[in-house]
N, C-alpha and C. Protein backbone atom coordinates (compact mmCIF):
# COMPACT_ATOMS: atom_id res chain seq x y z
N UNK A 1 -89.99 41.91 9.05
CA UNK A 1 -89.71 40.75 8.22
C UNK A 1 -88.38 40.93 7.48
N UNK A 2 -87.91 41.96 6.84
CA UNK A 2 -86.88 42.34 6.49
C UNK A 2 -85.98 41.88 7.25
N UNK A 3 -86.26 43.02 8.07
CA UNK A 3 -84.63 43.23 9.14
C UNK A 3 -84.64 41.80 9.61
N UNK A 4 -85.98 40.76 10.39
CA UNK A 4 -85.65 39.35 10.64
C UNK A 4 -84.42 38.44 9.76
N UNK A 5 -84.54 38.84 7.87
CA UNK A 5 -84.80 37.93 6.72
C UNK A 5 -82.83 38.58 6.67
N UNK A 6 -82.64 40.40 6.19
CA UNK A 6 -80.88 40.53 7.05
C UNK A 6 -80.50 39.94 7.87
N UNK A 7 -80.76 40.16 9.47
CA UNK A 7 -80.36 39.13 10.54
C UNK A 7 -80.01 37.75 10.22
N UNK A 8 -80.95 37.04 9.28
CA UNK A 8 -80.46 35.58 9.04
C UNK A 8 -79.72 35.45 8.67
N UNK A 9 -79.40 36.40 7.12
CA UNK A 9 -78.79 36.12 5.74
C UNK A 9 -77.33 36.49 6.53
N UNK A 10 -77.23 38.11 7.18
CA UNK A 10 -75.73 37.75 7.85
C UNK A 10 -75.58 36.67 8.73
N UNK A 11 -75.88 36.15 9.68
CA UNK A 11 -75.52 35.09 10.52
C UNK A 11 -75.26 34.05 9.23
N UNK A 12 -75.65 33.80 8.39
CA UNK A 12 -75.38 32.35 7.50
C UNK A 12 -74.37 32.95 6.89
N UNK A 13 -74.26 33.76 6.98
CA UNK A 13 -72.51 34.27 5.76
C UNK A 13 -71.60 34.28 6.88
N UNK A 14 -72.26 35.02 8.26
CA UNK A 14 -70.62 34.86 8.99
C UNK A 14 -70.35 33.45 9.05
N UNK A 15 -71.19 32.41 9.51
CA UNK A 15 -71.41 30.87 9.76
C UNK A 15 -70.65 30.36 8.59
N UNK A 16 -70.39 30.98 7.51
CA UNK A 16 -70.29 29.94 6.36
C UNK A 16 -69.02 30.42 5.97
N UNK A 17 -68.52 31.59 6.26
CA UNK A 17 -67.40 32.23 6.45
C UNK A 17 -65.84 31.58 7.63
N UNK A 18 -66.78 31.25 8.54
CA UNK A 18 -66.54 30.93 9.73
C UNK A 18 -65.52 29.46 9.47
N UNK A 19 -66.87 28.66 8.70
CA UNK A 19 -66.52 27.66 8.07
C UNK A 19 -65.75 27.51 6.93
N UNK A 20 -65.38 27.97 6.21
CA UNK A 20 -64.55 28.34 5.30
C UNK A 20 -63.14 28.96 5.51
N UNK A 21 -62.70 29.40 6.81
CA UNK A 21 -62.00 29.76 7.15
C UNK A 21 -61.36 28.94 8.35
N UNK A 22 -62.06 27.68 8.89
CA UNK A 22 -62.19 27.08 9.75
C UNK A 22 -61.20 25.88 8.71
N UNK A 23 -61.92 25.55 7.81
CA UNK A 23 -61.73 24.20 6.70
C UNK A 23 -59.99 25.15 5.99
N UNK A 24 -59.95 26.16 5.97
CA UNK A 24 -58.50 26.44 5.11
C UNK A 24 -57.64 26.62 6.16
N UNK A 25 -57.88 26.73 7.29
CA UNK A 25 -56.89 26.81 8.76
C UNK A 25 -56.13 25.47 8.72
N UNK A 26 -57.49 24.61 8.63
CA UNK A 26 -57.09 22.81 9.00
C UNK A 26 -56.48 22.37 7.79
N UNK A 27 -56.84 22.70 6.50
CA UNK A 27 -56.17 22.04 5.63
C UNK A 27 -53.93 22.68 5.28
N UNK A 28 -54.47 24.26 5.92
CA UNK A 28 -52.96 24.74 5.90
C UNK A 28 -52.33 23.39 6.85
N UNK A 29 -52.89 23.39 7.98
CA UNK A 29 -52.26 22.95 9.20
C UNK A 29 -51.88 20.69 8.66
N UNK A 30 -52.99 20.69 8.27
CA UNK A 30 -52.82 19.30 7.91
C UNK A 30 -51.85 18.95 6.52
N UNK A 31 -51.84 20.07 5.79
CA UNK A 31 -51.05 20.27 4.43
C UNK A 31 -49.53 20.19 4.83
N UNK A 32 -49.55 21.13 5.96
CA UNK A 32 -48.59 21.46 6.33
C UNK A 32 -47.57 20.33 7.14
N UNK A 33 -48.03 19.59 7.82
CA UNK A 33 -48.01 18.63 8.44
C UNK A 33 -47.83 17.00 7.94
N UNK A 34 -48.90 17.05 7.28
CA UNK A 34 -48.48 15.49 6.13
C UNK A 34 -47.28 16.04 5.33
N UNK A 35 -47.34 17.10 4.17
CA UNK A 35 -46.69 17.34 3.20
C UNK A 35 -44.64 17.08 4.22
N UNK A 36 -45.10 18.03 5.29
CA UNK A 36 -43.84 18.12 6.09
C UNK A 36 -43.19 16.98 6.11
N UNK A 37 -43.83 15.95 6.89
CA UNK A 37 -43.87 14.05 6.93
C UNK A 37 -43.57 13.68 5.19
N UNK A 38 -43.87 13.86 4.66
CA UNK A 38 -43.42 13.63 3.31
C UNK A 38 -41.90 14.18 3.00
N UNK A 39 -41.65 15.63 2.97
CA UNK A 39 -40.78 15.82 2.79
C UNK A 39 -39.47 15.57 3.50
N UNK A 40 -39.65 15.14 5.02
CA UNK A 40 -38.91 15.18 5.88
C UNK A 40 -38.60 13.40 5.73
N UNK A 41 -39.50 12.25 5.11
CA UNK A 41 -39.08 11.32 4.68
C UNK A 41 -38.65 11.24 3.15
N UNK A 42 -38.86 12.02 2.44
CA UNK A 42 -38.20 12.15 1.00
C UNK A 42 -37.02 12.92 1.01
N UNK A 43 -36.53 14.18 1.70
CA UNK A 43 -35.38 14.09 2.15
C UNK A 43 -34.60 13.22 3.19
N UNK A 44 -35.09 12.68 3.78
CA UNK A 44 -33.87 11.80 4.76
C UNK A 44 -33.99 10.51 3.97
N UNK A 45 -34.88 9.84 3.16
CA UNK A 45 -34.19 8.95 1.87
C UNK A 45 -33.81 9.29 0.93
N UNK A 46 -33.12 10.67 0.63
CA UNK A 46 -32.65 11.05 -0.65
C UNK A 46 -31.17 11.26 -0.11
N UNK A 47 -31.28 11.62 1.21
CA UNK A 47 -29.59 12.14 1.99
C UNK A 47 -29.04 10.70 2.53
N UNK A 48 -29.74 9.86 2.35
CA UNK A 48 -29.17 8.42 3.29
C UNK A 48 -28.84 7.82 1.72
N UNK A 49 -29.78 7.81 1.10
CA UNK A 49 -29.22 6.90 -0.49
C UNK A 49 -28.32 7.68 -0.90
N UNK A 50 -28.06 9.47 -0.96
CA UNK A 50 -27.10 10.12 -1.92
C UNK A 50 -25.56 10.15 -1.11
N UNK A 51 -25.19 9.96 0.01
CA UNK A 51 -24.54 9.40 0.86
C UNK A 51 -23.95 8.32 0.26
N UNK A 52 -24.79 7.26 0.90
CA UNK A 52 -24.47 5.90 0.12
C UNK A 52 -24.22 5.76 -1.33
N UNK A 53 -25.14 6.45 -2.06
CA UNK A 53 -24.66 6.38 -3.21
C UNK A 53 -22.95 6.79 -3.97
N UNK A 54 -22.76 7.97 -3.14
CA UNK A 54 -21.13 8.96 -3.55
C UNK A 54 -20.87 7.72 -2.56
N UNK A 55 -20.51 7.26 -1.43
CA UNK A 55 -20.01 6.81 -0.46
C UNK A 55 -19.31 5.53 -1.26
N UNK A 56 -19.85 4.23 -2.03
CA UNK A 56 -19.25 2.85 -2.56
C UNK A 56 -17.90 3.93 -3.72
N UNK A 57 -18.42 4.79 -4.11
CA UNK A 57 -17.34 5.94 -5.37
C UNK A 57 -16.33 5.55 -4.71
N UNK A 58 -16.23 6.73 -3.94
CA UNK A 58 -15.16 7.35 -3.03
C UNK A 58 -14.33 6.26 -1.85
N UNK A 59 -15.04 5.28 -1.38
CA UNK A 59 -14.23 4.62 -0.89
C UNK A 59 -13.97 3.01 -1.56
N UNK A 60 -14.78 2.75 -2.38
CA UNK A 60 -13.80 1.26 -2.95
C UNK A 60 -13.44 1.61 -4.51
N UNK A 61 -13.93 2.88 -5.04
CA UNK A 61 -13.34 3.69 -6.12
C UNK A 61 -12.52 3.01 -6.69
N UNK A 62 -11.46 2.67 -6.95
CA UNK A 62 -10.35 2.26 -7.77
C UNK A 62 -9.85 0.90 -7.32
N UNK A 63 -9.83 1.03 -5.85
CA UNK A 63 -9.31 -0.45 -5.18
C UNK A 63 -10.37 -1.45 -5.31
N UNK A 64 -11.39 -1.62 -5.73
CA UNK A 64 -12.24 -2.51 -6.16
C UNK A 64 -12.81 -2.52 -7.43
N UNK A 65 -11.86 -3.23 -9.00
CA UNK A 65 -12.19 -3.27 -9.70
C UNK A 65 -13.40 -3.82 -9.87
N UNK A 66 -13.89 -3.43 -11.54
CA UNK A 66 -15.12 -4.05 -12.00
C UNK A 66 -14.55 -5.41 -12.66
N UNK A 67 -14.59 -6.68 -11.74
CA UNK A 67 -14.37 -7.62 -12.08
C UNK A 67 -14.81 -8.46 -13.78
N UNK A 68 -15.67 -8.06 -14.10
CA UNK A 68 -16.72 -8.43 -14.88
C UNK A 68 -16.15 -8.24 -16.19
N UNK A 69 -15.11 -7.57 -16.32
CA UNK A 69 -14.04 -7.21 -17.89
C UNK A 69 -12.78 -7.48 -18.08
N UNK A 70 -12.31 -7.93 -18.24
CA UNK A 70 -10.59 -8.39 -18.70
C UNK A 70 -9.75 -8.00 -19.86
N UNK A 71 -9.08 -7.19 -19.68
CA UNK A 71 -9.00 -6.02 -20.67
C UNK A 71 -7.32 -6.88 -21.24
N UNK A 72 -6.81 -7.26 -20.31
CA UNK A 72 -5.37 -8.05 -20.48
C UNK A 72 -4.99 -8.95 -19.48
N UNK A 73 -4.05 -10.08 -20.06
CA UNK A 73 -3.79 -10.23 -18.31
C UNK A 73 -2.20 -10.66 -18.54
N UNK A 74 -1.42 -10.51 -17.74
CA UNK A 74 0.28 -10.76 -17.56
C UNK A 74 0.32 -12.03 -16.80
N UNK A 75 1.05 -12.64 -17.23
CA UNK A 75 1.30 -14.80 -16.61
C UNK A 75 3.12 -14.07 -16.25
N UNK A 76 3.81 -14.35 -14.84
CA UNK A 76 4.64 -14.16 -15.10
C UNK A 76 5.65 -15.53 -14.74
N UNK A 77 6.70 -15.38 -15.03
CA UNK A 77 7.23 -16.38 -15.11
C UNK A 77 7.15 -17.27 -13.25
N UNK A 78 7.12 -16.58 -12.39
CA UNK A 78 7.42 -16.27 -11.08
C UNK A 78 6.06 -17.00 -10.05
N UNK A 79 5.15 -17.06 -11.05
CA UNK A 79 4.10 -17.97 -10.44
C UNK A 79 2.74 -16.41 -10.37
N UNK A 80 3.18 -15.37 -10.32
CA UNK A 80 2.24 -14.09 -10.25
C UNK A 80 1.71 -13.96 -11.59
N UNK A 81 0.56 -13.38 -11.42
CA UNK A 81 -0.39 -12.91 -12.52
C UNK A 81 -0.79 -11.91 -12.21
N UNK A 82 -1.32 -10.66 -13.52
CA UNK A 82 -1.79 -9.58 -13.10
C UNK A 82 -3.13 -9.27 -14.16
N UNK A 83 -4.22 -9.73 -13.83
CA UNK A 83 -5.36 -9.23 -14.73
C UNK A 83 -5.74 -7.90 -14.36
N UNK A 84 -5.78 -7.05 -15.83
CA UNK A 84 -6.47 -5.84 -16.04
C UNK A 84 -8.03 -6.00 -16.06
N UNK A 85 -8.42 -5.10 -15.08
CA UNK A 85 -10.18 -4.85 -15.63
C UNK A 85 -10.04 -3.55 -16.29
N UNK A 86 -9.99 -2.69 -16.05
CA UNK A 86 -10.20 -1.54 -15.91
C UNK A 86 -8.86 -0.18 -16.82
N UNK A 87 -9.06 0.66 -17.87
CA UNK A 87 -8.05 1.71 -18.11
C UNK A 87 -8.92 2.55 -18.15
N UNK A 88 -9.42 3.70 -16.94
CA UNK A 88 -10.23 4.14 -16.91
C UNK A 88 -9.78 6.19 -16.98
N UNK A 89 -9.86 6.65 -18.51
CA UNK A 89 -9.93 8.62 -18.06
C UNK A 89 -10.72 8.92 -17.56
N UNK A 90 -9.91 9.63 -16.32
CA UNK A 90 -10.57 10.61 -15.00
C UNK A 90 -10.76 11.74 -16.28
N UNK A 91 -12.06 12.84 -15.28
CA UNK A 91 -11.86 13.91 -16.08
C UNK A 91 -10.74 14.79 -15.67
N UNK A 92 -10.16 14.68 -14.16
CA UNK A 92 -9.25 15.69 -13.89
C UNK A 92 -7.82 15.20 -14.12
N UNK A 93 -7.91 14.35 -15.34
CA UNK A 93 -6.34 14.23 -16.04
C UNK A 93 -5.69 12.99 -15.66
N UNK A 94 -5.88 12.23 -14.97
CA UNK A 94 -5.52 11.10 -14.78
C UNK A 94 -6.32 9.74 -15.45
N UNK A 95 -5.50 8.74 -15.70
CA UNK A 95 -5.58 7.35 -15.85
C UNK A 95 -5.97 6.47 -15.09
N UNK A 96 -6.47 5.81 -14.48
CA UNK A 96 -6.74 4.74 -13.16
C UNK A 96 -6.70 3.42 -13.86
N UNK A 97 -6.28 2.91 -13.65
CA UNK A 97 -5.59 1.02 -13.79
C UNK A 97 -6.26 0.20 -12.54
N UNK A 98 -7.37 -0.30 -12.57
CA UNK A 98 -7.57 -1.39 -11.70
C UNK A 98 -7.13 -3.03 -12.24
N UNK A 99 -7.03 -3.89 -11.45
CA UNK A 99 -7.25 -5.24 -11.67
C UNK A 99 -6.74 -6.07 -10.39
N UNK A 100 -6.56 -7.14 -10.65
CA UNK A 100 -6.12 -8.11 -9.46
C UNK A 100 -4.92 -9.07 -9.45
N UNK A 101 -4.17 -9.27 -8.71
CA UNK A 101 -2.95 -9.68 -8.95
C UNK A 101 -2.90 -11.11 -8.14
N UNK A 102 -2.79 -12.13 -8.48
CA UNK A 102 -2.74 -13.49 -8.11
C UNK A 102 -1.49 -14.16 -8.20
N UNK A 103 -1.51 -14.94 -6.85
CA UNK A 103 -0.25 -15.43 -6.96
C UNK A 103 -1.01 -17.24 -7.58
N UNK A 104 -0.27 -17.33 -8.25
CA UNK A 104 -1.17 -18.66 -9.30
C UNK A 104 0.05 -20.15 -8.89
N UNK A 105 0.64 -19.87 -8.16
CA UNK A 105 1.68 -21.11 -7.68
C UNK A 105 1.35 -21.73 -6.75
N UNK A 106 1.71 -22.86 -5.94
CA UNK A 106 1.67 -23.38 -5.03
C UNK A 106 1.86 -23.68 -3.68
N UNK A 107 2.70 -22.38 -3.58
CA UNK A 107 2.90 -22.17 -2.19
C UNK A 107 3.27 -21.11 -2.21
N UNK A 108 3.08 -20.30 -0.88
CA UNK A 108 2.70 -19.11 -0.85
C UNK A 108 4.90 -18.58 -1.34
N UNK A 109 4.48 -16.99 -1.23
CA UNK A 109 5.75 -16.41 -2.01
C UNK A 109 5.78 -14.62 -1.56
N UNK A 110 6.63 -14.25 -1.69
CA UNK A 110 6.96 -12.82 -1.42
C UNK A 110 6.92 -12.05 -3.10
N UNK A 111 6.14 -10.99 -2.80
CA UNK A 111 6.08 -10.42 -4.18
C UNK A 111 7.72 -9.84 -4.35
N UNK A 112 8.06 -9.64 -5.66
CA UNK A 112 9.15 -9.26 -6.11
C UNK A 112 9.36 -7.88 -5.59
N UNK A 113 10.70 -7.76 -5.21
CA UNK A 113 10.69 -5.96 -4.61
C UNK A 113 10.75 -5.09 -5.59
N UNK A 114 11.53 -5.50 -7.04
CA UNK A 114 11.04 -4.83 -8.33
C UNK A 114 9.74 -4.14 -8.52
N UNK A 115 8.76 -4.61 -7.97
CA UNK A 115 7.23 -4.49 -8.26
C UNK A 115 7.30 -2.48 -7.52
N UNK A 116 8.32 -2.21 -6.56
CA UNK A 116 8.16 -1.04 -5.77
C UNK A 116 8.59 -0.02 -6.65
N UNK A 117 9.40 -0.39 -7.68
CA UNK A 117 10.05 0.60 -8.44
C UNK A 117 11.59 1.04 -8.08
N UNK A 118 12.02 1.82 -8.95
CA UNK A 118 13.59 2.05 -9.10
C UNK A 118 13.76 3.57 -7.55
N UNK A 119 12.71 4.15 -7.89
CA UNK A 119 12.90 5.32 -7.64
C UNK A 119 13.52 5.44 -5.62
N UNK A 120 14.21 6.10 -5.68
CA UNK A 120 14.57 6.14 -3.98
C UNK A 120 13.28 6.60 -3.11
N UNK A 121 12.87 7.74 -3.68
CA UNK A 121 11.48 8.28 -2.62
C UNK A 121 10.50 7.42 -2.79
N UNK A 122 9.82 6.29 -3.76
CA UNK A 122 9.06 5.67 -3.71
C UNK A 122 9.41 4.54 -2.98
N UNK A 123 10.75 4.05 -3.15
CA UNK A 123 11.11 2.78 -2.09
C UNK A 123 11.04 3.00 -0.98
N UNK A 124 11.15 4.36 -0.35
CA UNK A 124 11.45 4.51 0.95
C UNK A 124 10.06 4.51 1.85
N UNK A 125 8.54 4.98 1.00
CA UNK A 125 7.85 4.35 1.37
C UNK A 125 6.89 3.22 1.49
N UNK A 126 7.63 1.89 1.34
CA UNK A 126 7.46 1.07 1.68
C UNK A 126 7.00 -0.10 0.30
N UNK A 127 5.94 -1.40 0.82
CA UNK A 127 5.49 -2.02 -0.56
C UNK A 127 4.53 -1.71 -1.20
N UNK A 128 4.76 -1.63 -2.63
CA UNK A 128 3.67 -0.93 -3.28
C UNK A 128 3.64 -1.62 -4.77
N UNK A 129 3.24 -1.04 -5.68
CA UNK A 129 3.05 -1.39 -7.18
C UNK A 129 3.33 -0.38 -7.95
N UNK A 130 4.20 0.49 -7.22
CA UNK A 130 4.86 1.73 -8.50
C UNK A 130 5.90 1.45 -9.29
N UNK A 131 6.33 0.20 -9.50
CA UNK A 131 6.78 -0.19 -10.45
C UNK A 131 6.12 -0.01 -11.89
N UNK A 132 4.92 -0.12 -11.57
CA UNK A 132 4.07 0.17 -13.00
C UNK A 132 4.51 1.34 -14.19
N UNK A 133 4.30 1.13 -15.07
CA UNK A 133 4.46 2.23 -16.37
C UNK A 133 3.66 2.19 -17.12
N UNK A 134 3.65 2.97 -17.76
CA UNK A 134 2.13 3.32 -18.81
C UNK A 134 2.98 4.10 -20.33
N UNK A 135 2.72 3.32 -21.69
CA UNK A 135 4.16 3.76 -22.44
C UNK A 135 2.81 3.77 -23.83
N UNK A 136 2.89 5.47 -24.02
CA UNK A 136 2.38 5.76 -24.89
C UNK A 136 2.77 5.47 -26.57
N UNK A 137 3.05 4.82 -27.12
CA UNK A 137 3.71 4.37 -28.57
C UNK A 137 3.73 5.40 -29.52
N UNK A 138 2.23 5.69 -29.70
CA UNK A 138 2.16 6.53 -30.74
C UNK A 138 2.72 8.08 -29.99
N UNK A 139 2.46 8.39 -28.60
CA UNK A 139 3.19 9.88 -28.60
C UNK A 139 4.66 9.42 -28.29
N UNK A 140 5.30 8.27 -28.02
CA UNK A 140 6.47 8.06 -27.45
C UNK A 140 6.66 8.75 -25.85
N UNK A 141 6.58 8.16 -25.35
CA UNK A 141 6.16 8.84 -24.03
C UNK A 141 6.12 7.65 -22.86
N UNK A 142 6.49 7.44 -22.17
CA UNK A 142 6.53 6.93 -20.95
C UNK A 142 5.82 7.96 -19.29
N UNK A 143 4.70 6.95 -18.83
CA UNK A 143 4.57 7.95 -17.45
C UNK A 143 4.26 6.64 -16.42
N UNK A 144 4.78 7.32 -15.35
CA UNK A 144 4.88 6.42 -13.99
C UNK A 144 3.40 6.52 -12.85
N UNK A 145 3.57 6.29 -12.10
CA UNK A 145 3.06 5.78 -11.45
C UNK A 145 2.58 7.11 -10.52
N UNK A 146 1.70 7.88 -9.92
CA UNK A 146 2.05 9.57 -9.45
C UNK A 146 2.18 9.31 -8.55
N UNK A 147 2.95 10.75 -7.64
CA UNK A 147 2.96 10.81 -6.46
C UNK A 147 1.86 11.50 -5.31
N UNK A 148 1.60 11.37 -4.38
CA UNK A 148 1.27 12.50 -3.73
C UNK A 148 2.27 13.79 -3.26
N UNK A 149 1.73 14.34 -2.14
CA UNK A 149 2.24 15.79 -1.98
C UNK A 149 3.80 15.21 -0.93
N UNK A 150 3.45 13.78 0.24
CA UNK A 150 4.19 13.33 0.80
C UNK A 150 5.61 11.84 -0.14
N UNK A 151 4.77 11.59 -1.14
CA UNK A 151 5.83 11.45 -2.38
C UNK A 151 5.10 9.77 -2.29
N UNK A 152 4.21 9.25 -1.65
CA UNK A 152 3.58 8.01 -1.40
C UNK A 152 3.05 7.78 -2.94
N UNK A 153 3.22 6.53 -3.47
CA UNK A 153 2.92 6.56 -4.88
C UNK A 153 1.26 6.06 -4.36
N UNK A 154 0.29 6.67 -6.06
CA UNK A 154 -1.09 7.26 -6.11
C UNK A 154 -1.37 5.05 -6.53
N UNK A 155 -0.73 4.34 -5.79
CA UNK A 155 -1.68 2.67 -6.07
C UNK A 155 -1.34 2.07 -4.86
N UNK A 156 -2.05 0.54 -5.09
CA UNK A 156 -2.24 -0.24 -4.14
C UNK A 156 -0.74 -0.31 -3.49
N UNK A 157 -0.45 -0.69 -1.87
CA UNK A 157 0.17 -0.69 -1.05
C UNK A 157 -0.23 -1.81 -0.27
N UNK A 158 1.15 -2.39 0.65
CA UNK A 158 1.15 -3.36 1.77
C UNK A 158 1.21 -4.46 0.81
N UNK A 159 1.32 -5.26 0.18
CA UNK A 159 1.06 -6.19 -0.62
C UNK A 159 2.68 -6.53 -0.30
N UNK A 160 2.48 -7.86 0.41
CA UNK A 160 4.32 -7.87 0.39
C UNK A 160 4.63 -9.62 0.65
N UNK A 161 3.58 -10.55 0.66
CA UNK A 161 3.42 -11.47 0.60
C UNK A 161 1.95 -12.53 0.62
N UNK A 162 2.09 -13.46 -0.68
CA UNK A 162 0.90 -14.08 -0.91
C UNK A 162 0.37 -15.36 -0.96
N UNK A 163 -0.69 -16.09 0.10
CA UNK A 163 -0.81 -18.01 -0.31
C UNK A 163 -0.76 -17.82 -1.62
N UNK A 164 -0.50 -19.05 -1.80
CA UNK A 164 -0.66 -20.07 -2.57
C UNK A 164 -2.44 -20.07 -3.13
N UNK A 165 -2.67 -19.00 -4.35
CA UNK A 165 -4.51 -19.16 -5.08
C UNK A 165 -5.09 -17.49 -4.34
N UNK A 166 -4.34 -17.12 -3.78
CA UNK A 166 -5.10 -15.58 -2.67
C UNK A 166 -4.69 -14.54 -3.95
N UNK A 167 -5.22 -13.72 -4.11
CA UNK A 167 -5.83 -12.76 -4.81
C UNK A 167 -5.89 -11.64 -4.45
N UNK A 168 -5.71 -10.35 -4.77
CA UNK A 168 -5.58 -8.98 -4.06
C UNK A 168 -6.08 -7.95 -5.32
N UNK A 169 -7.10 -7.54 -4.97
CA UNK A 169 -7.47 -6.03 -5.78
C UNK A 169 -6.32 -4.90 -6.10
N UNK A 170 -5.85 -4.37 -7.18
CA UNK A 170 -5.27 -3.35 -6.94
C UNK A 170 -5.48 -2.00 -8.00
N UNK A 171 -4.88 -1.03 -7.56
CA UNK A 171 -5.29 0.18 -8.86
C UNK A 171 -3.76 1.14 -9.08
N UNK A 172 -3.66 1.37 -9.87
CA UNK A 172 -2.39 2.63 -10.42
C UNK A 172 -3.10 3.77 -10.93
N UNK A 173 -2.41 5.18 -10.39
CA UNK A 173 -2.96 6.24 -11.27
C UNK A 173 -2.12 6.79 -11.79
N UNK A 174 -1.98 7.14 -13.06
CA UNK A 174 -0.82 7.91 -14.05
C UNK A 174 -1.58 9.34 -14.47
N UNK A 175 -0.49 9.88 -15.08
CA UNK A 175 -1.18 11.10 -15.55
C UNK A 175 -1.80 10.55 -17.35
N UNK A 176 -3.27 10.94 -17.29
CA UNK A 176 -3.76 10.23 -18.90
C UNK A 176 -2.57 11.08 -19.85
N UNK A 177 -2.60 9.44 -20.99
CA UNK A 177 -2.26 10.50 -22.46
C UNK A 177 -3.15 11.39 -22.93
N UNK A 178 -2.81 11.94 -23.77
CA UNK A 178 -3.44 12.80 -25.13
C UNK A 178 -5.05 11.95 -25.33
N UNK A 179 -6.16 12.83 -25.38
CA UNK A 179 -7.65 12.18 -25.70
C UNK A 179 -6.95 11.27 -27.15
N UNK A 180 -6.40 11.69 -27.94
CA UNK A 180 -6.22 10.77 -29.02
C UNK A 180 -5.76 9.43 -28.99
N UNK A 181 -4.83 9.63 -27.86
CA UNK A 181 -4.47 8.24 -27.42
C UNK A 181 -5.65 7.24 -26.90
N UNK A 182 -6.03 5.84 -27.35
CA UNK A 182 -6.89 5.39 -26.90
C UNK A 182 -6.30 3.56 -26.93
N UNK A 183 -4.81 3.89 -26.62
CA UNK A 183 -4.54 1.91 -26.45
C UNK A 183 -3.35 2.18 -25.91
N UNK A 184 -2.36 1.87 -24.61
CA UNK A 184 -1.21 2.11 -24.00
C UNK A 184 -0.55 0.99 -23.94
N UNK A 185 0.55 0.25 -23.31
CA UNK A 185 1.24 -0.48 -23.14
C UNK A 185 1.39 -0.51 -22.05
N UNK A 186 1.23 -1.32 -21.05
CA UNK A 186 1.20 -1.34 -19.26
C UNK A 186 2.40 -2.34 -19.32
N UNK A 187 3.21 -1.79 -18.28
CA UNK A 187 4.46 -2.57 -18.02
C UNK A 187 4.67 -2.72 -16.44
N UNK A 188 5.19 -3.96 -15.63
CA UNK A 188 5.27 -3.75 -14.76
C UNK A 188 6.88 -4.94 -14.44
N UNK A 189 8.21 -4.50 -14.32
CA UNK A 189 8.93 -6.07 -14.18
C UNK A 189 8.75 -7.28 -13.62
N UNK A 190 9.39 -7.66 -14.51
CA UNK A 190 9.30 -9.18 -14.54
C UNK A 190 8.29 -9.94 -14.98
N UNK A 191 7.38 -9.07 -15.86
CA UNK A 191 6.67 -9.21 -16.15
C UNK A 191 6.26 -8.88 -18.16
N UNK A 192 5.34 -9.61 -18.23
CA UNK A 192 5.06 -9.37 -19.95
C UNK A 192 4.82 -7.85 -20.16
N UNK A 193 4.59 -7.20 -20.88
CA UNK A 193 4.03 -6.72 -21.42
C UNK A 193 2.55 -6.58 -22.43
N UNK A 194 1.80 -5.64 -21.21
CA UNK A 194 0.37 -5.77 -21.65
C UNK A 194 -0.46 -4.73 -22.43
N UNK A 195 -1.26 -4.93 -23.29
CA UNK A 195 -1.53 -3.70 -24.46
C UNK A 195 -3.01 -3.48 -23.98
N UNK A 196 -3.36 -2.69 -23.78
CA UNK A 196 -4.52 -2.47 -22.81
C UNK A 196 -5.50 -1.16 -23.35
N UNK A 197 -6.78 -1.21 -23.95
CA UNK A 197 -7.61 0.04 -24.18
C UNK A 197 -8.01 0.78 -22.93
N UNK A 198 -7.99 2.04 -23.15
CA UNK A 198 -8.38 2.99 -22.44
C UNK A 198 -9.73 3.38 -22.86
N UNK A 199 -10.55 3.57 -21.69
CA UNK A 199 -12.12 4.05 -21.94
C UNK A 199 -12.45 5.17 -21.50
């Protein structure tokens, strides 16, 4: 009766063992498996949105102001206009100037070649908006328009004729003033002079 009553009691422990080891196999394997499916869709929507997300930055970044603010705007005599959205400090030392430049006359017109600037290496590559200046008052200070490494000024380009009401996004990058500085003077010829906060 004993040894019958052992005989059972092990067979129901290996059985239940069996089972217990049976149920944590399947749940590794199914854990493993959904959780995987989870993660493998919570990373590939975190790498497709964080993508997209840096991706609108980096490529309409500066050339697509935030329309939505009007910080100044220049009427020039010439039928062109230049609304500011944007005087935006980079942290790595630069200024960024967005806004949009309209030709507000009636028939279409060639932008002024003034608009390219004085400088020989900036004329030579081509139409641009490095005419721009950025004129610090309180440090007394004037800064232009930057270059790159090939001497191509750091704003909008190709802009070299406009209808009559057509509209063009554009951006300038200068080197920022002083953090103390927080209001500049944007100049561009033939044009007013615009007093513009920096954010």
């Amino acid at each position: 009766m004993s040894v019958w009553h052992g005989a059972k009691a092990r067979r129901a422990a290996g059985a239940a063992l069996a089972v217990v080891a049976l149920s944590v196999s399947l749940t590794a394997c199914g854990g493993g498996d959904g959780g995987g499916d989870k993660e493998k869709s919570a990373g590939a929507s975190s790498s497709s949105s964080a993508p997209g997300d840096a991706k609108p930055k980096e490529s309409d970044g500066p050339t697509v102001p935030d329309t939505s603010k009007t910080l100044a705007t220049m009427n020039g005599s010439n039928g062109f206009q230049f609304v500011i959205h944007t005087a935006t400090r980079d942290e790595g030392g630069f200024l960024t100037v967005t806004g949009t430049v309209k030709n507000t006359g009636n028939k279409a017109d060639t932008v002024p070649l003034v608009w390219n600037g004085s400088e020989s290496q900036v004329r030579r590559t081509g139409r641009s908006l490095a005419g721009f200046t950025v004129v610090d008052k309180a440090e007394k200070k004037r800064y232009y328009v930057l270059r790159d490494t090939d001497g191509y000024p750091l704003t909008t380009t190709g802009i070299n004729r406009m209808d009559a009401g057509a509209s063009e996004s554009f951006f300038a990058q200068f080197p920022a003033p002083p953090a103390s500085t927080t209001q500049v003077d944007l100049q561009m010829p033939l044009m007013p002079t615009a007093t513009i906060e920096i954010s």
